[in-house]
N, C-alpha and C. Protein backbone atom coordinates (compact mmCIF):
# COMPACT_ATOMS: atom_id res chain seq x y z
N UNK A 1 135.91 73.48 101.62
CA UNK A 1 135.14 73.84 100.44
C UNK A 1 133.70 74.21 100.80
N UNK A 2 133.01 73.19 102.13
CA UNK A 2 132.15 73.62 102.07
C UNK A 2 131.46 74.95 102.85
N UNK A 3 132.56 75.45 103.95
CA UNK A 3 132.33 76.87 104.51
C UNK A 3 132.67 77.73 102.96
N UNK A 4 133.10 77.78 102.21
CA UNK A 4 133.99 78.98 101.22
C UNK A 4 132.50 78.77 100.19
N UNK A 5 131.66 77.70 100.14
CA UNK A 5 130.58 77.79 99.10
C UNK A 5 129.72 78.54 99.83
N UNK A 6 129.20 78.14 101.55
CA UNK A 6 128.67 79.23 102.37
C UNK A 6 128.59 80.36 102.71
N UNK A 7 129.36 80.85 102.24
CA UNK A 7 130.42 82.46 102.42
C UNK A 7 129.80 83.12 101.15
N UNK A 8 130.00 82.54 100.09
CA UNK A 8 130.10 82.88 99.12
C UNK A 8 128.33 82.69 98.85
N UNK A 9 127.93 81.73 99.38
CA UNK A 9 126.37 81.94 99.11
C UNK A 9 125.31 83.33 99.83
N UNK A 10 126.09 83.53 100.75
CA UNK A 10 125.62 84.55 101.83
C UNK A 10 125.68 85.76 101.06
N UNK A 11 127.14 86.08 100.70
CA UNK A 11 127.43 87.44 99.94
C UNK A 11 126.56 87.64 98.86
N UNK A 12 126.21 86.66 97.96
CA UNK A 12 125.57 87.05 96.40
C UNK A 12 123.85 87.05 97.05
N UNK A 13 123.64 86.40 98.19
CA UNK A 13 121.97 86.42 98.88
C UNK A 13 122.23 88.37 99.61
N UNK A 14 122.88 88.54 99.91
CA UNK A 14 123.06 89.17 100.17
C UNK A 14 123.23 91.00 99.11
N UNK A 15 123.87 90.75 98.02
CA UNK A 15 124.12 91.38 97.16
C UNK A 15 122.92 92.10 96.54
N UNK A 16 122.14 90.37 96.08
CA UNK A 16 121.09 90.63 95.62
C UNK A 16 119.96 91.05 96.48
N UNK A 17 119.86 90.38 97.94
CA UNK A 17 118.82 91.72 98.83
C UNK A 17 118.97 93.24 98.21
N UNK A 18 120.23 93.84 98.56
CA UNK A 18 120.73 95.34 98.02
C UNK A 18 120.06 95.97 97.24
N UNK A 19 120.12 94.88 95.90
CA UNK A 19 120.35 95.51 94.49
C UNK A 19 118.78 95.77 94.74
N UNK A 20 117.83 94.63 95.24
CA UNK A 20 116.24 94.75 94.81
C UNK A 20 115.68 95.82 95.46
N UNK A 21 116.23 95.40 96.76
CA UNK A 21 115.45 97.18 97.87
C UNK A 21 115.86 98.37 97.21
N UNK A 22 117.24 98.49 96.45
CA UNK A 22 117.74 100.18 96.06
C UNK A 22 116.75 100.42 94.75
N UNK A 23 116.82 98.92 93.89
CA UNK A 23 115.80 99.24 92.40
C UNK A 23 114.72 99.73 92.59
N UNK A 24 113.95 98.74 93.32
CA UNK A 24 112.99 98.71 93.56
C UNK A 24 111.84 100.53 94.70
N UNK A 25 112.84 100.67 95.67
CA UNK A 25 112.63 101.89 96.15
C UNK A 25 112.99 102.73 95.23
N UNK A 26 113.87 102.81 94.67
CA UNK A 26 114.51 103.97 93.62
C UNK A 26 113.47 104.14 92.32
N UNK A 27 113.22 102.69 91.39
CA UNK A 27 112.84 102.80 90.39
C UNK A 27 111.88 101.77 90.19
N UNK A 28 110.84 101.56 91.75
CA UNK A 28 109.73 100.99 91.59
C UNK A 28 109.94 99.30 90.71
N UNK A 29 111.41 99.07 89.99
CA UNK A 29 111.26 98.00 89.26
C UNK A 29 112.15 97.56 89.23
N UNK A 30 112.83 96.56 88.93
CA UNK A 30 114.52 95.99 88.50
C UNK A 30 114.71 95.89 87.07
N UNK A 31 115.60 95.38 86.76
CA UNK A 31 115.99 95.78 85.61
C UNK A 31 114.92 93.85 84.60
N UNK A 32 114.63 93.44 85.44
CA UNK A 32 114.21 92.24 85.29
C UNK A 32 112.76 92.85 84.60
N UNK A 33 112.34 93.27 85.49
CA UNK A 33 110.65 93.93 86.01
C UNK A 33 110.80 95.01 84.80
N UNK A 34 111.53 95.72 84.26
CA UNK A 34 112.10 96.79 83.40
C UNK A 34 111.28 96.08 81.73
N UNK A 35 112.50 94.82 81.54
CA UNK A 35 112.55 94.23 80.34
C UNK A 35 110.80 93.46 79.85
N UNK A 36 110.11 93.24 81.23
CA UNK A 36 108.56 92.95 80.86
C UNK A 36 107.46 93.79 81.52
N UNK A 37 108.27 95.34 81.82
CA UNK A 37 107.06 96.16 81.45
C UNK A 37 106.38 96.54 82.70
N UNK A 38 107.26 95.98 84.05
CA UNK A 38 106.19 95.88 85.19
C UNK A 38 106.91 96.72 85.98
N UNK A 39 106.42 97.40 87.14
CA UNK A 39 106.63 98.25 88.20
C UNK A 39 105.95 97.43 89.59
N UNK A 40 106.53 98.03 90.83
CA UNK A 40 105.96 97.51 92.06
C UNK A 40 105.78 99.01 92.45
N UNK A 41 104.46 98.84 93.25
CA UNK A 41 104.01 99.73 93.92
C UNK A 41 103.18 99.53 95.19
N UNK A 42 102.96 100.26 96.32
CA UNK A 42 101.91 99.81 97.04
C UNK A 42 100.59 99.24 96.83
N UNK A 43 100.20 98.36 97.52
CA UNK A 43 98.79 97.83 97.58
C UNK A 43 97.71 98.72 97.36
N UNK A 44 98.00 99.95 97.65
CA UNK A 44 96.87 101.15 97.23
C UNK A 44 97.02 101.90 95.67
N UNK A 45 98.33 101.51 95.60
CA UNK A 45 98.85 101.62 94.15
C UNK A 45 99.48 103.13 94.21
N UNK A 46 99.86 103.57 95.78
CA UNK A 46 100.69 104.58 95.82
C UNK A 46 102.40 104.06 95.12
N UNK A 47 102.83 105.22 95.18
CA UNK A 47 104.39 105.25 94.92
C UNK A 47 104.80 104.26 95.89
N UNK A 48 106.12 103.91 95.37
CA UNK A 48 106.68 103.17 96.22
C UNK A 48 107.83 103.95 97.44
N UNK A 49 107.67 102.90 98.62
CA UNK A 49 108.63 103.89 99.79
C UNK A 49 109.72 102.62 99.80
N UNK A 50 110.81 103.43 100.66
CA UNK A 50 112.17 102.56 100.77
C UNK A 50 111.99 101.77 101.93
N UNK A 51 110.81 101.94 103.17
CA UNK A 51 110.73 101.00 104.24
C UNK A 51 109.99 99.45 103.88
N UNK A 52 108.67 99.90 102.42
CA UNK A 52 108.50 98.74 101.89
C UNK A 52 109.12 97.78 101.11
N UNK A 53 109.52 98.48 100.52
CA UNK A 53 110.84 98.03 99.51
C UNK A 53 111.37 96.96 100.22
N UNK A 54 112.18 97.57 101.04
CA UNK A 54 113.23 96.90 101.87
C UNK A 54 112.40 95.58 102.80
N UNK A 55 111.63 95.76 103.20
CA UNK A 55 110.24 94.55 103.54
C UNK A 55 110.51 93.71 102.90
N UNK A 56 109.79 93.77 101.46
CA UNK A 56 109.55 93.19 100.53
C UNK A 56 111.12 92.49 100.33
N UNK A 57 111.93 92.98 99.63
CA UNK A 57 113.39 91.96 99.36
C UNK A 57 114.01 90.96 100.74
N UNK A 58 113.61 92.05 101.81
CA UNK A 58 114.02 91.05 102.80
C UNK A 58 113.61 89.87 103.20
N UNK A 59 112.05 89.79 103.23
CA UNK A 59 111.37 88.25 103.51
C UNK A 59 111.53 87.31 102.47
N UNK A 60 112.07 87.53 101.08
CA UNK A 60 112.16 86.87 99.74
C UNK A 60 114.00 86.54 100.64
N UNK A 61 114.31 87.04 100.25
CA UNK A 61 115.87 86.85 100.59
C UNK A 61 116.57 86.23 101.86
N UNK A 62 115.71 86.86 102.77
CA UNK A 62 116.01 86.29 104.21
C UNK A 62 115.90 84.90 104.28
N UNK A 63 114.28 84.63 103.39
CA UNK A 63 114.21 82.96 104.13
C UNK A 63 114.71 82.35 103.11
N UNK A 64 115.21 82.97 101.89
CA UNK A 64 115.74 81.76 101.24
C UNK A 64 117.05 81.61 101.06
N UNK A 65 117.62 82.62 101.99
CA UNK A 65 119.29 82.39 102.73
C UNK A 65 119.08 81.17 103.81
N UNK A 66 118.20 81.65 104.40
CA UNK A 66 118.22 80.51 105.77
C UNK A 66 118.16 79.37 105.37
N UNK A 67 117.00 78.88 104.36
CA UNK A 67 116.52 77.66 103.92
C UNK A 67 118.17 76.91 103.20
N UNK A 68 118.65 78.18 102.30
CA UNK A 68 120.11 77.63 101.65
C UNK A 68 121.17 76.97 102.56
N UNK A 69 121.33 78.15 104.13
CA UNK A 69 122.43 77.65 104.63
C UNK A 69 122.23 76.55 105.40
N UNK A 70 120.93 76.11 105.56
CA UNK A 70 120.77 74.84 106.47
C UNK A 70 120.39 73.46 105.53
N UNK A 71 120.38 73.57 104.24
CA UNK A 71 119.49 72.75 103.46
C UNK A 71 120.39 72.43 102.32
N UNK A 72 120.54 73.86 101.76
CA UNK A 72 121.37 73.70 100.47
C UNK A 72 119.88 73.89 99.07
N UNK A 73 118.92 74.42 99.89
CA UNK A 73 117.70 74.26 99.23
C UNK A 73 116.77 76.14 98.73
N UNK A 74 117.95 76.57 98.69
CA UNK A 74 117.44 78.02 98.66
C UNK A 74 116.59 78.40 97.37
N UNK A 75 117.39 77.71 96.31
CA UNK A 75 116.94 78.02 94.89
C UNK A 75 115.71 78.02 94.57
N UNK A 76 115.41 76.38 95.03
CA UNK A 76 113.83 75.76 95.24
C UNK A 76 112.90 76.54 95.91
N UNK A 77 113.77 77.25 97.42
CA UNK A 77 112.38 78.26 97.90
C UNK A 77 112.56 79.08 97.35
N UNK A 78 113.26 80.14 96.73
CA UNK A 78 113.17 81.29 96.30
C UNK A 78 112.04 81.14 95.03
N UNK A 79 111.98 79.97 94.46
CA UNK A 79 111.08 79.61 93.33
C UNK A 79 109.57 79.32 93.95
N UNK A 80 109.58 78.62 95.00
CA UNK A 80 107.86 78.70 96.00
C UNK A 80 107.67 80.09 96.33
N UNK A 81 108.87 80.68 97.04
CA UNK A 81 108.29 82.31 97.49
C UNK A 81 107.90 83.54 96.58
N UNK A 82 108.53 83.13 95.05
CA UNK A 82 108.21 84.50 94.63
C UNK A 82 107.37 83.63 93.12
N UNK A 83 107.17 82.68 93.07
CA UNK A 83 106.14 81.69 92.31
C UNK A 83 104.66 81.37 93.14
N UNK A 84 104.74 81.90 94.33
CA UNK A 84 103.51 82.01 94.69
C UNK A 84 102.20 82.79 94.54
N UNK A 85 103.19 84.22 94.03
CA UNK A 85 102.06 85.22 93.28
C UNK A 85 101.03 84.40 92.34
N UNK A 86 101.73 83.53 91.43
CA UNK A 86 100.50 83.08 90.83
C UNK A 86 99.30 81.91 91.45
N UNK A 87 99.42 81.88 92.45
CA UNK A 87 98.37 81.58 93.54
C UNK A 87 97.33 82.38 94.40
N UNK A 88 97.38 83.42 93.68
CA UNK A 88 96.47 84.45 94.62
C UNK A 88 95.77 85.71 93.48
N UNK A 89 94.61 85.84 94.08
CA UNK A 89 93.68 86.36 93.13
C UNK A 89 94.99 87.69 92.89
N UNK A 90 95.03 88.40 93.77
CA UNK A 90 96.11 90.05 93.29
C UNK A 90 97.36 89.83 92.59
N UNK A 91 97.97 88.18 92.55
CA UNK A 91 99.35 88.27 91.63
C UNK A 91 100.59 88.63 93.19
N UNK A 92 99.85 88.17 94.77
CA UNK A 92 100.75 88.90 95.52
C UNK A 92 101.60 87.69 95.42
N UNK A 93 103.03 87.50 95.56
CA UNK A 93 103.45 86.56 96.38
C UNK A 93 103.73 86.94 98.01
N UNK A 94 104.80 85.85 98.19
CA UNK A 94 104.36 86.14 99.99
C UNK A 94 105.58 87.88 100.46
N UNK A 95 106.25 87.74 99.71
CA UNK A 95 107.19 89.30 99.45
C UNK A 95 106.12 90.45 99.46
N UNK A 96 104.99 90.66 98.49
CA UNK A 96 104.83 91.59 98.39
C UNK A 96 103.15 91.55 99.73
N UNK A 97 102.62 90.38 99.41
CA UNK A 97 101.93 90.35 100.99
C UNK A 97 102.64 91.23 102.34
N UNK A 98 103.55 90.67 102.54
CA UNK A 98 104.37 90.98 103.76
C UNK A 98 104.57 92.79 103.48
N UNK A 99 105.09 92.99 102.45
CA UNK A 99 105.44 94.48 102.00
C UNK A 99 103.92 95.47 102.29
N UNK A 100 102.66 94.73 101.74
CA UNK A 100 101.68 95.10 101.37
C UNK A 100 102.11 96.30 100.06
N UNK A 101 102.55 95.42 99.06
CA UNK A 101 102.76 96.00 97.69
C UNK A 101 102.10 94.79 96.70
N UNK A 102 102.26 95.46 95.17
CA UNK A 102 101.46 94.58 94.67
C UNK A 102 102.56 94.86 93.29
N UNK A 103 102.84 94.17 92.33
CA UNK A 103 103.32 94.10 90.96
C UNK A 103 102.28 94.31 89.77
N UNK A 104 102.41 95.61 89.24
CA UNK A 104 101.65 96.35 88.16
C UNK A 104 102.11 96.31 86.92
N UNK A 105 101.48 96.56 85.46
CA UNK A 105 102.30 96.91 84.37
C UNK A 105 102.69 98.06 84.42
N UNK A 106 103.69 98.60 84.06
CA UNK A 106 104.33 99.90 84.14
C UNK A 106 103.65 100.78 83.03
């Protein structure tokens, strides 16, 4: 049971990396980011590119796969890593630091 919950945690960490780099490069926003109005864009407040994009979802996703498959504690970081924006004068969390993007109103 507990490899088949692992498996299965990987794929949907996984899924959801996908979905955010394609939204997000594609349409600057998710469908989340959509419903309150906000867009991601570069730190200069250019358009968004698919190499940042993909930055950005990966360091959110990456470590809070890792943290899941060794811990069982992913949820919790995914809530420090992208709840950290509201710790910093720009609204960055550590995703869009790393990206060097920033979250705008649309």
């Amino acid at each position: 049971d507990t490899e088949k919950f692992r498996v299965g945690a990987m794929v949907a960490f996984v899924a959801l990396f996908i979905y955010e780099a394609v939204m997000v490069a594609r349409f600057e926003r998710t469908v989340g980011k959509m419903v309150f109005g906000t867009k991601v864009v570069m730190a200069d407040e250019s358009p968004m590119r698919w190499a940042p994009a993909i930055r950005r979802s990966a360091i959110g996703w990456v470590i809070t796969l890792a943290v899941h498959m060794i811990t069982g504690l992913g949820p919790m970081v995914a809530v420090f890593i992208y709840g950290s924006a509201m710790m910093t004068p720009n609204k960055q969390g550590l995703p869009d630091r790393y990206a060097q993007t920033v979250v705008v109103n649309a």
